[in-house]
Each structure stands twice: as C-alpha cells, then as structure tokens.
N, C-alpha and C. Protein backbone atom coordinates (compact mmCIF):
# COMPACT_ATOMS: atom_id res chain seq x y z
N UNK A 1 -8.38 -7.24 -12.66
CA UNK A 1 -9.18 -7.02 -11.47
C UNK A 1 -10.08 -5.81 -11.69
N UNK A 2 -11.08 -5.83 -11.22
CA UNK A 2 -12.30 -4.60 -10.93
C UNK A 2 -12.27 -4.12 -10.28
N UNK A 3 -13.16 -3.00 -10.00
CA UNK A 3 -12.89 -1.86 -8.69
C UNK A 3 -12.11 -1.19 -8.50
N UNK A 4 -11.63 -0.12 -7.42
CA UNK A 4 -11.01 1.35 -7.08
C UNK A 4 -9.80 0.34 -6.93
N UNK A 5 -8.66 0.90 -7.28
CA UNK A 5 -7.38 0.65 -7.24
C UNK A 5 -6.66 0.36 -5.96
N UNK A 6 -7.84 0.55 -4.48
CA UNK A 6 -7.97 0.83 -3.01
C UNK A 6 -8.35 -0.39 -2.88
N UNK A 7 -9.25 -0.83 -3.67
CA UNK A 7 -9.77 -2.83 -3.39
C UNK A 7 -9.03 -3.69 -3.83
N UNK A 8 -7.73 -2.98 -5.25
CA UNK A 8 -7.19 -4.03 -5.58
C UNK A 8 -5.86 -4.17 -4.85
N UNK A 9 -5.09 -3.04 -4.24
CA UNK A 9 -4.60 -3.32 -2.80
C UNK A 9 -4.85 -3.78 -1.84
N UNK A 10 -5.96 -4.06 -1.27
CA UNK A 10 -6.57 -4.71 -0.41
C UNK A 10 -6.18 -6.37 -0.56
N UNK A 11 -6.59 -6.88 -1.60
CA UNK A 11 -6.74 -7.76 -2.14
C UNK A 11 -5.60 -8.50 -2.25
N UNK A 12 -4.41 -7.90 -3.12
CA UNK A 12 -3.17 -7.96 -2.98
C UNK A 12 -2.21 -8.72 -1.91
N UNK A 13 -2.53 -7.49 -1.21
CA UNK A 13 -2.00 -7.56 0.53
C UNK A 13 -2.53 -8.79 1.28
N UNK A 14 -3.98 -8.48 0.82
CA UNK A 14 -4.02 -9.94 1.72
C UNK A 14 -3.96 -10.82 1.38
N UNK A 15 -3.70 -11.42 0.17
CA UNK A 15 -3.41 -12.72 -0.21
C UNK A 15 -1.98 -13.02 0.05
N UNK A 16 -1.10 -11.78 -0.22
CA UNK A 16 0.28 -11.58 0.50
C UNK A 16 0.80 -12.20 1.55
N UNK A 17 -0.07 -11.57 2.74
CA UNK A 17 0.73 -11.15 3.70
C UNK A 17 -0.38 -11.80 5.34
N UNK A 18 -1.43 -11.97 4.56
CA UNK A 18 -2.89 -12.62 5.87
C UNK A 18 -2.57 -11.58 6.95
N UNK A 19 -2.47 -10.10 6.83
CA UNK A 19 -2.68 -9.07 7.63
C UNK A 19 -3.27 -9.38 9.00
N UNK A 20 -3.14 -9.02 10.30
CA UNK A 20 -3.80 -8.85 11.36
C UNK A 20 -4.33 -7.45 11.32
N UNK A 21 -4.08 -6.24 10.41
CA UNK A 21 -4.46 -5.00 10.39
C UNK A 21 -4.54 -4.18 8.86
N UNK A 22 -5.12 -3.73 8.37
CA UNK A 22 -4.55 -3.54 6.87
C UNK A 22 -5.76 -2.13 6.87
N UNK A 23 -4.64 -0.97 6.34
CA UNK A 23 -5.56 0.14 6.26
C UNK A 23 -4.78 0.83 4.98
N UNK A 24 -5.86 0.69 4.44
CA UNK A 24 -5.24 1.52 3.04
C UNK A 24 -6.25 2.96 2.48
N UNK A 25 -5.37 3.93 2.79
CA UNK A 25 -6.12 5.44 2.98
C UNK A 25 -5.78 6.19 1.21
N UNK A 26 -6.47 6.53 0.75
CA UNK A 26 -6.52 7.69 -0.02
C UNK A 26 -6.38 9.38 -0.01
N UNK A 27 -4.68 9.26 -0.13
CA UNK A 27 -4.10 10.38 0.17
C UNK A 27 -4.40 11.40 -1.13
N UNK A 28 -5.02 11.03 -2.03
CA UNK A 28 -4.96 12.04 -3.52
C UNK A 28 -5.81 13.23 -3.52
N UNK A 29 -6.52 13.54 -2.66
CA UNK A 29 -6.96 15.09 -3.06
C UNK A 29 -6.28 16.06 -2.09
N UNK A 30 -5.11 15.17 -0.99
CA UNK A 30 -4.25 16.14 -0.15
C UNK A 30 -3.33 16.52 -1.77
N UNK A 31 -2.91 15.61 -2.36
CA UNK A 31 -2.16 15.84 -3.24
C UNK A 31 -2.34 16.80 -5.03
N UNK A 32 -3.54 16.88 -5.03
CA UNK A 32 -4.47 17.80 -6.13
C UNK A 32 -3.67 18.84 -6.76
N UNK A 33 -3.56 18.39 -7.72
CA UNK A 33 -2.45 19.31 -8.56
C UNK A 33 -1.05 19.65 -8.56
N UNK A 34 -0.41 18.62 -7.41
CA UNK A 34 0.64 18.37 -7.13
C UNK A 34 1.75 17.48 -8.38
N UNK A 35 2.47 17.06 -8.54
CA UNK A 35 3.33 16.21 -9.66
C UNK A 35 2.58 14.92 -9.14
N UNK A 36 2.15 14.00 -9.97
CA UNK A 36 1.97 13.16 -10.09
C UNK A 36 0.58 12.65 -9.94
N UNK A 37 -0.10 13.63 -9.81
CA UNK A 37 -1.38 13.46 -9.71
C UNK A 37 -2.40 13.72 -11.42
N UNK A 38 -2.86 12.68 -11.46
CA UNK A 38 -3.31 11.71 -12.77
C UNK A 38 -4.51 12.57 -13.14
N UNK A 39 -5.22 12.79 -12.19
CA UNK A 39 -6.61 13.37 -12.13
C UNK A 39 -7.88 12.17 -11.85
N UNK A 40 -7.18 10.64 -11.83
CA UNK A 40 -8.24 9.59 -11.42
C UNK A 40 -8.18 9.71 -9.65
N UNK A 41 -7.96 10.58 -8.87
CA UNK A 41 -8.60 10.49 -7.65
C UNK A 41 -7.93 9.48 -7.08
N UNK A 42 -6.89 8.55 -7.23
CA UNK A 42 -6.32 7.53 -6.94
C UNK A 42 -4.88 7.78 -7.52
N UNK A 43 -4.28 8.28 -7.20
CA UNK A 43 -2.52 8.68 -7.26
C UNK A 43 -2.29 8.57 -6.08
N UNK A 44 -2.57 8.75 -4.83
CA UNK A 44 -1.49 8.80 -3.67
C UNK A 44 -1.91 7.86 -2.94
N UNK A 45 -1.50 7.40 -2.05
CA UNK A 45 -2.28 6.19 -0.91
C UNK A 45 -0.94 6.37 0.48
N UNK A 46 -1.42 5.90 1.41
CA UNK A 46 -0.93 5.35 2.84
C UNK A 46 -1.51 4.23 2.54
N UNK A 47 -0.42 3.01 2.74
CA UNK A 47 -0.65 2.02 3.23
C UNK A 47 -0.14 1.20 5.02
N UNK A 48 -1.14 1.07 5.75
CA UNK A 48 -0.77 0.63 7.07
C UNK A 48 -1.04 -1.19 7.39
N UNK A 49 -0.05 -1.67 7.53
CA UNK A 49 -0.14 -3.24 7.27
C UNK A 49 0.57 -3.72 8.74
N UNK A 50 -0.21 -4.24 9.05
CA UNK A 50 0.74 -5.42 10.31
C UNK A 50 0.14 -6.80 10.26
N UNK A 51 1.31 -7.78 10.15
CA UNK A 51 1.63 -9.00 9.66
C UNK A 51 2.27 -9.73 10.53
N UNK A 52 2.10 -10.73 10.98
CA UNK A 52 3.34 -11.57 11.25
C UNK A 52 4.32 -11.98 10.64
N UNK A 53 4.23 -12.13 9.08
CA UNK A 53 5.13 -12.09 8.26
C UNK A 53 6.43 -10.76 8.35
N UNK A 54 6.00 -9.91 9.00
CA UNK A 54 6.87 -8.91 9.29
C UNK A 54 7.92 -9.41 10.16
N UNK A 55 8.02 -9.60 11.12
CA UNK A 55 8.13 -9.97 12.54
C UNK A 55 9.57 -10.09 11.96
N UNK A 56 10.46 -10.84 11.56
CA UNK A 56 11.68 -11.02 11.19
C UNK A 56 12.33 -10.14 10.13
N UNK A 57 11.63 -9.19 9.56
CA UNK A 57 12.11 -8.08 8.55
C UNK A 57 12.59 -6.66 9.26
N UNK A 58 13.69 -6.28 8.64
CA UNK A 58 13.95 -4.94 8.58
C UNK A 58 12.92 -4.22 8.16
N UNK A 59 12.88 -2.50 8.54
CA UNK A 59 11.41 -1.82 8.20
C UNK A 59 11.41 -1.66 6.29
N UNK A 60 13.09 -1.96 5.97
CA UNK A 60 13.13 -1.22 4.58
C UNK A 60 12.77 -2.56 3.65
N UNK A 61 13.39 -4.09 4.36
CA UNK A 61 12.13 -4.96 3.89
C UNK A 61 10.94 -5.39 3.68
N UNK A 62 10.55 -4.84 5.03
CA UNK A 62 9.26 -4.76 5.05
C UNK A 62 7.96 -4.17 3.73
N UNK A 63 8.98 -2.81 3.47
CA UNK A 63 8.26 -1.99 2.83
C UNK A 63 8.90 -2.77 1.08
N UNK A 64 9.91 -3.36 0.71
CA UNK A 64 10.13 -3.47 -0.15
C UNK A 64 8.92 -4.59 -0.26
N UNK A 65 8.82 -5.57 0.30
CA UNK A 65 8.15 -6.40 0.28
C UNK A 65 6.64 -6.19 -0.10
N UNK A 66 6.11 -5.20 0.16
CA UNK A 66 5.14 -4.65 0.01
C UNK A 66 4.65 -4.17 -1.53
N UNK A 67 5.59 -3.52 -2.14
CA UNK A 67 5.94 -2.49 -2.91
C UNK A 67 5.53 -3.91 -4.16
N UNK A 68 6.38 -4.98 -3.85
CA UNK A 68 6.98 -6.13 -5.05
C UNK A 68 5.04 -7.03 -4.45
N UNK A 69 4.37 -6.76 -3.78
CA UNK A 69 3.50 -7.37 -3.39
C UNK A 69 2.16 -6.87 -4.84
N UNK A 70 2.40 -5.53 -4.13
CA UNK A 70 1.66 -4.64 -5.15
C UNK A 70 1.80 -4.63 -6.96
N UNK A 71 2.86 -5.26 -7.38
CA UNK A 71 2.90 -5.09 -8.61
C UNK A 71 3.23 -3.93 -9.27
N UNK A 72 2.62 -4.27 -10.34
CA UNK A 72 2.57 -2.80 -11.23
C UNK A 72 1.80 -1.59 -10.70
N UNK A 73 1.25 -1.93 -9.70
CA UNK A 73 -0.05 -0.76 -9.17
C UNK A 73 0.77 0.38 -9.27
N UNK A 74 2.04 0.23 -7.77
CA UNK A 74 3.41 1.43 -7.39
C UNK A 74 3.70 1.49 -8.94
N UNK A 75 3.96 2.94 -9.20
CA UNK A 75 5.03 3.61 -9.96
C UNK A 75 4.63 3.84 -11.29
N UNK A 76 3.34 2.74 -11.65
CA UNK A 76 2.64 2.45 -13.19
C UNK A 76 1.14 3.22 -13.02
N UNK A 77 0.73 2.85 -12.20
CA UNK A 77 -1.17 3.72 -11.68
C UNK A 77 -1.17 4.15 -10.90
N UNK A 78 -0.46 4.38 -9.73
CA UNK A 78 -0.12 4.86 -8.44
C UNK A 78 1.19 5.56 -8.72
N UNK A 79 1.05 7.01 -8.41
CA UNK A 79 2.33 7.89 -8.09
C UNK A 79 3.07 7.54 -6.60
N UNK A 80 2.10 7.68 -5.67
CA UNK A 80 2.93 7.22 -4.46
C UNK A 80 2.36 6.63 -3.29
N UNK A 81 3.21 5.31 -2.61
CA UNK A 81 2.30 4.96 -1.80
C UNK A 81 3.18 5.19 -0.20
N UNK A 82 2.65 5.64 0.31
CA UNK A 82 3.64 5.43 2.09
C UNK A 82 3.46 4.24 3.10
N UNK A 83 4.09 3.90 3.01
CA UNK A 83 3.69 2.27 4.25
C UNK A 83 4.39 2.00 5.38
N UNK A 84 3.44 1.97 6.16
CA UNK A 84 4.08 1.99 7.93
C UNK A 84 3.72 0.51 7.75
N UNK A 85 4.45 -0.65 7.65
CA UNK A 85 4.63 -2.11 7.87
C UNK A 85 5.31 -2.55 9.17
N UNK A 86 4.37 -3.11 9.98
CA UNK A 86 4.64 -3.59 11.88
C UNK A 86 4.45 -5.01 11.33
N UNK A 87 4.99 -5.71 12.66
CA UNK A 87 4.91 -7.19 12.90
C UNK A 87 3.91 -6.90 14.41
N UNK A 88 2.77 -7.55 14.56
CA UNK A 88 2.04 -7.93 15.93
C UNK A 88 3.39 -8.17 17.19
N UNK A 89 2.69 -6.90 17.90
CA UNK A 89 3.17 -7.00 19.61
C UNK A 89 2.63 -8.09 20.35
N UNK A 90 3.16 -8.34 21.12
CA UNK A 90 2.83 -8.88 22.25
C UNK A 90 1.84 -10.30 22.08
C-alpha cells in the first residue's frame, strides 16, 4: 500500500469493520524523543472507531480486534496505537 501509514489505517479499518465513525489522529510529535519514536513522524496514533460490529464485544475485544485488523502496522511501524472502539447508540 501507498501513502502515510494514517491512510493505510484508514483503509484497513474500513474494509474491516464499515465504521459509522473512524478517526485516526497522529499522536507522534506529543511523543518526540520519547522510546519508540522512529523519527518518521508516524510512531504514535489514537485510533477512534465505532462500528456495529462492536455492539456484541467486550471493550478488550474490541480493541484486540482492531489491533489483528491492522496487521503488521501495531508493534512493526507503529510503536503505539490507543483505541477507544464503541458500538452505535441508540
């Protein structure tokens, strides 16, 4: 895949998961010189996802689910990602 490592999460996710919300933030220059920071400007992320696919998951499924969504991105090109994963209210 091409592009910021931010599009290929995007991408990911939504082929995943058909998001009703999907916000994926670039946490890496809060993190600047911190452990794990690469120097490509793309080490840290928030990911914010709500799915209906959620709706029947625990939050720690949720997020595992996510994690195994992403691939190699987590843990291999990405130091760290945080994910608040909801199922649609109401």
């Amino acid at each position: 895949m091409s592009g910021t490592v931010a599009e290929e999460m995007r991408e990911l996710l939504t082929k995943a998961f058909e998001p009703t919300q999907l916000e994926i933030i670039n946490d890496s220059a809060q993190h600047s010189g911190h452990a794990g920071d690469n120097g490509s400007g793309e080490s840290h992320f928030t990911v914010v996802i709500e799915a209906p696919a959620f709706g029947d998951m625990s939050r720690l499924a949720r997020q595992r689910s996510v994690i195994e969504a992403l691939g190699d991105i987590v843990g291999e090109r990405v130091h760290a990602v945080a994910i608040k994963a909801s199922a649609p209210t109401g």
